[in-house]
Structure formats: structure tokens, C-alpha cells
Protein backbone atom coordinates (compact mmCIF):
# COMPACT_ATOMS: atom_id res chain seq x y z
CA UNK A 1 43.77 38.19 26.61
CA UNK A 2 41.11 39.69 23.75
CA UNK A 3 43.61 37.77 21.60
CA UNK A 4 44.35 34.67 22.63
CA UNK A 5 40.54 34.67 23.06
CA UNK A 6 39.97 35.51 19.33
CA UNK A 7 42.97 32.54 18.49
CA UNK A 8 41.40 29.93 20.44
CA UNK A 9 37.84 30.69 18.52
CA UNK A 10 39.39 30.96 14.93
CA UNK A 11 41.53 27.21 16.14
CA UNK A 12 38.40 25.59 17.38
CA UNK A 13 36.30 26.99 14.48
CA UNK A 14 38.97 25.34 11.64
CA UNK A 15 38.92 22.33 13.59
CA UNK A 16 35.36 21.96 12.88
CA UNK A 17 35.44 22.71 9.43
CA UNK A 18 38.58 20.19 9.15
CA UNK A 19 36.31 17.61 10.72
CA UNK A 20 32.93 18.07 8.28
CA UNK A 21 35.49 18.33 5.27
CA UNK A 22 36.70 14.83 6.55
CA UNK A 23 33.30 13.52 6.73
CA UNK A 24 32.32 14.34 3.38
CA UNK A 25 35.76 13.13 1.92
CA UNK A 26 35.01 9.68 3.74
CA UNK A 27 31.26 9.50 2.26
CA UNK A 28 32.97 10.31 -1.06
CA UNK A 29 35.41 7.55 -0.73
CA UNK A 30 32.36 4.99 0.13
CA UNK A 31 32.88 4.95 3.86
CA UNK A 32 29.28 4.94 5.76
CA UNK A 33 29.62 7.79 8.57
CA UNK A 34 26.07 7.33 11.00
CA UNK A 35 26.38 11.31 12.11
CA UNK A 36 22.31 11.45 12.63
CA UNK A 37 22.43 11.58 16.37
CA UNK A 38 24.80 14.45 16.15
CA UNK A 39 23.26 16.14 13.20
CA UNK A 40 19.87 17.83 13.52
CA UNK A 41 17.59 19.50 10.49
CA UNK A 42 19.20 23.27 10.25
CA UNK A 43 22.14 22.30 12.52
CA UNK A 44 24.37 24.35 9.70
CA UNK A 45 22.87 27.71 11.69
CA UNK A 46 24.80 26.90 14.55
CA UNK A 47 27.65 28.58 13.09
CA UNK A 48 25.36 31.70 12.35
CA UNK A 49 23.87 31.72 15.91
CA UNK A 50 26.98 31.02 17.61
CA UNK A 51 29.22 33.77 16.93
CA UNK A 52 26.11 36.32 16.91
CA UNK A 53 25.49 35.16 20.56
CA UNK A 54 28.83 35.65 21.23
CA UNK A 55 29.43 38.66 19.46
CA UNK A 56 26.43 40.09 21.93
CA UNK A 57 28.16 39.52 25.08
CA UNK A 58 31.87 40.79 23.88
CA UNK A 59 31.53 44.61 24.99
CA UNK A 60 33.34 45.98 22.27
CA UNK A 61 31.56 44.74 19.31
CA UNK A 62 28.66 45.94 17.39
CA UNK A 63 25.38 44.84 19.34
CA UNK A 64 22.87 45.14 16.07
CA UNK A 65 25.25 43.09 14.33
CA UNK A 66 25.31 40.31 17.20
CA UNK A 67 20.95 40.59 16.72
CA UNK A 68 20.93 40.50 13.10
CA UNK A 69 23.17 37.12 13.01
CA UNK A 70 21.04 35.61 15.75
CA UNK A 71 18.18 36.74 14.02
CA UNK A 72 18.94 35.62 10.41
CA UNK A 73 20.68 32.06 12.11
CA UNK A 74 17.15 31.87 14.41
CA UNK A 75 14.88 32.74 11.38
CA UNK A 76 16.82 29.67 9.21
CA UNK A 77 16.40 27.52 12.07
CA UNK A 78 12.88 28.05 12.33
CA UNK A 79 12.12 27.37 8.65
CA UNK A 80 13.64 24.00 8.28
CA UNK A 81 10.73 23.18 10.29
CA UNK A 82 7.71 24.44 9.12
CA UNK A 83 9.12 24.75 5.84
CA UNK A 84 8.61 28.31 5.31
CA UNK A 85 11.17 29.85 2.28
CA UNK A 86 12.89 32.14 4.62
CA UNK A 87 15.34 32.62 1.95
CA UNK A 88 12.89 34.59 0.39
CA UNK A 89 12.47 36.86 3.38
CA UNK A 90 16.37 37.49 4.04
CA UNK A 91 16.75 39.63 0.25
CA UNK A 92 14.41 41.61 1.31
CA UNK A 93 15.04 41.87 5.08
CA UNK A 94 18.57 42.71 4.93
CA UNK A 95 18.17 45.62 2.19
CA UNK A 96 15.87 47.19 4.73
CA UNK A 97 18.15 47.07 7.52
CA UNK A 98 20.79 48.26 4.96
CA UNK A 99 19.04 51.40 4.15
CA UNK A 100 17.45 51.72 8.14
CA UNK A 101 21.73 51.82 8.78
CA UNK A 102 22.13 54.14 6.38
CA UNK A 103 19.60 56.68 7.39
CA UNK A 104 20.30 56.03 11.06
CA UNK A 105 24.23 56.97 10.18
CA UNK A 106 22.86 60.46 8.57
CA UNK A 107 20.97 61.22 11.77
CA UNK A 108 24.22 60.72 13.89
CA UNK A 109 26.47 62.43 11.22
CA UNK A 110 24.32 65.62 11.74
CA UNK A 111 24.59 65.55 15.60
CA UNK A 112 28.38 65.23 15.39
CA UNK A 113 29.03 67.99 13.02
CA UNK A 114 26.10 70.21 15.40
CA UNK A 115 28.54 69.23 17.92
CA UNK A 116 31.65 70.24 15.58
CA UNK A 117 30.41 73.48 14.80
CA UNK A 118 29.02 74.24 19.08
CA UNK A 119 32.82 73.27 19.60
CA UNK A 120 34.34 75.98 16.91
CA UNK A 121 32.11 78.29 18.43
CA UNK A 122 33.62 78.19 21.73
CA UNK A 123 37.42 77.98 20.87
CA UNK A 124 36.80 81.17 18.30
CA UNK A 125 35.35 82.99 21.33
């Protein structure tokens, strides 16, 4: 089921890029496409706030990955309307969260091998 679930994303997800490669192939060749109504100022962070969102609700991915994309794809959305360079922030942002990970991983590294060494403990006794 997890599959044909993760088939029928990656199928619908071409099919959009297929369709907004055909629209810019058209208004290369001269043809006029009015896509305004359907369009929207940031609409491209759909496809960053989409699969975050969804990513949050499938139980066996990672959660803080599902927030960061919703986060980043929010945070873009936001400044194409009051024009704020979030691009600036996301450099900056991101090699935080980077180094956060890293120390977070260190913390739960020395738990495990605490737990490793309890675990010797018993089976040598």
C-alpha cells in the first residue's frame, strides 16, 4: 500500500512538471497562455509545503524534516509579500539547524553506547 502510495505521488508530481514544462514551451513558441487565475505570487512553494505537510502525517518519516520544509516553503511564501529577502535568512538558518542536528546526534550517540556498555555489563555477569 506504502508503495503504490509513494507511485501515485511521484505520477501526479511528473504530471505537473510535464504540464508547466508545456506551458513555458507554448509561451516560447508565441502562444498566449492566461494562467493568472491559477497562478498566485509564491505559488512555486506549493511544492515545498506540500510534501513537508505530507511528510508530517506519514508515521514513518522524519517529523523535523516535515517542519523544516513547511517552514522554509511557509517562510518563502510569506516574503513574496512583504518583500522581505528571505533568501538571505535560509544560508544562515539551515547551517544552524545543521550544526543543532549534529550536536543533538552526539547527545543520542552517548546514551546508546551508555546503554551498550549497561548491556555488556549484564551479559559478562
Amino acid at each position: 500500500m506504502k508503495t503504490m502510495r509513494k507511485k501515485l505521488g511521484a505520477i501526479v508530481v511528473g504530471l505537473i512538471v510535464i504540464l508547466v514544462g508545456v506551458g513555458y514551451a507554448a509561451k516560447a513558441m508565441g502562444y498566449e497562455l492566461d494562467l493568472s487565475s491559477l497562478f498566485f505570487d509564491g505559488w512555486w512553494t506549493v511544492f515545498i509545503i506540500v510534501p513537508g505537510v505530507i511528510r508530517l502525517f506519514d508515521k514513518d518519516s522524519n517529523k523535523v524534516f516535515a517542519i523544516v520544509l513547511i517552514a522554509v516553503g511557509v517562510a518563502l511564501l510569506i516574503g513574496q509579500y512583504i518583500h522581505l529577502n528571505i533568501w538571505g535568512w535560509i544560508a544562515p538558518v539551515t547551517i544552524i539547524a545543521v550544526g543543532v542536528s549534529i550536536a543533538a546526534r552526539a547527545f543520542m550517540d552517548k546514551d546508546e553506547d551508555k546503554d551498550s556498555k549497561d548491556e555488556q555489563k549484564v551479559n559478562n555477569q
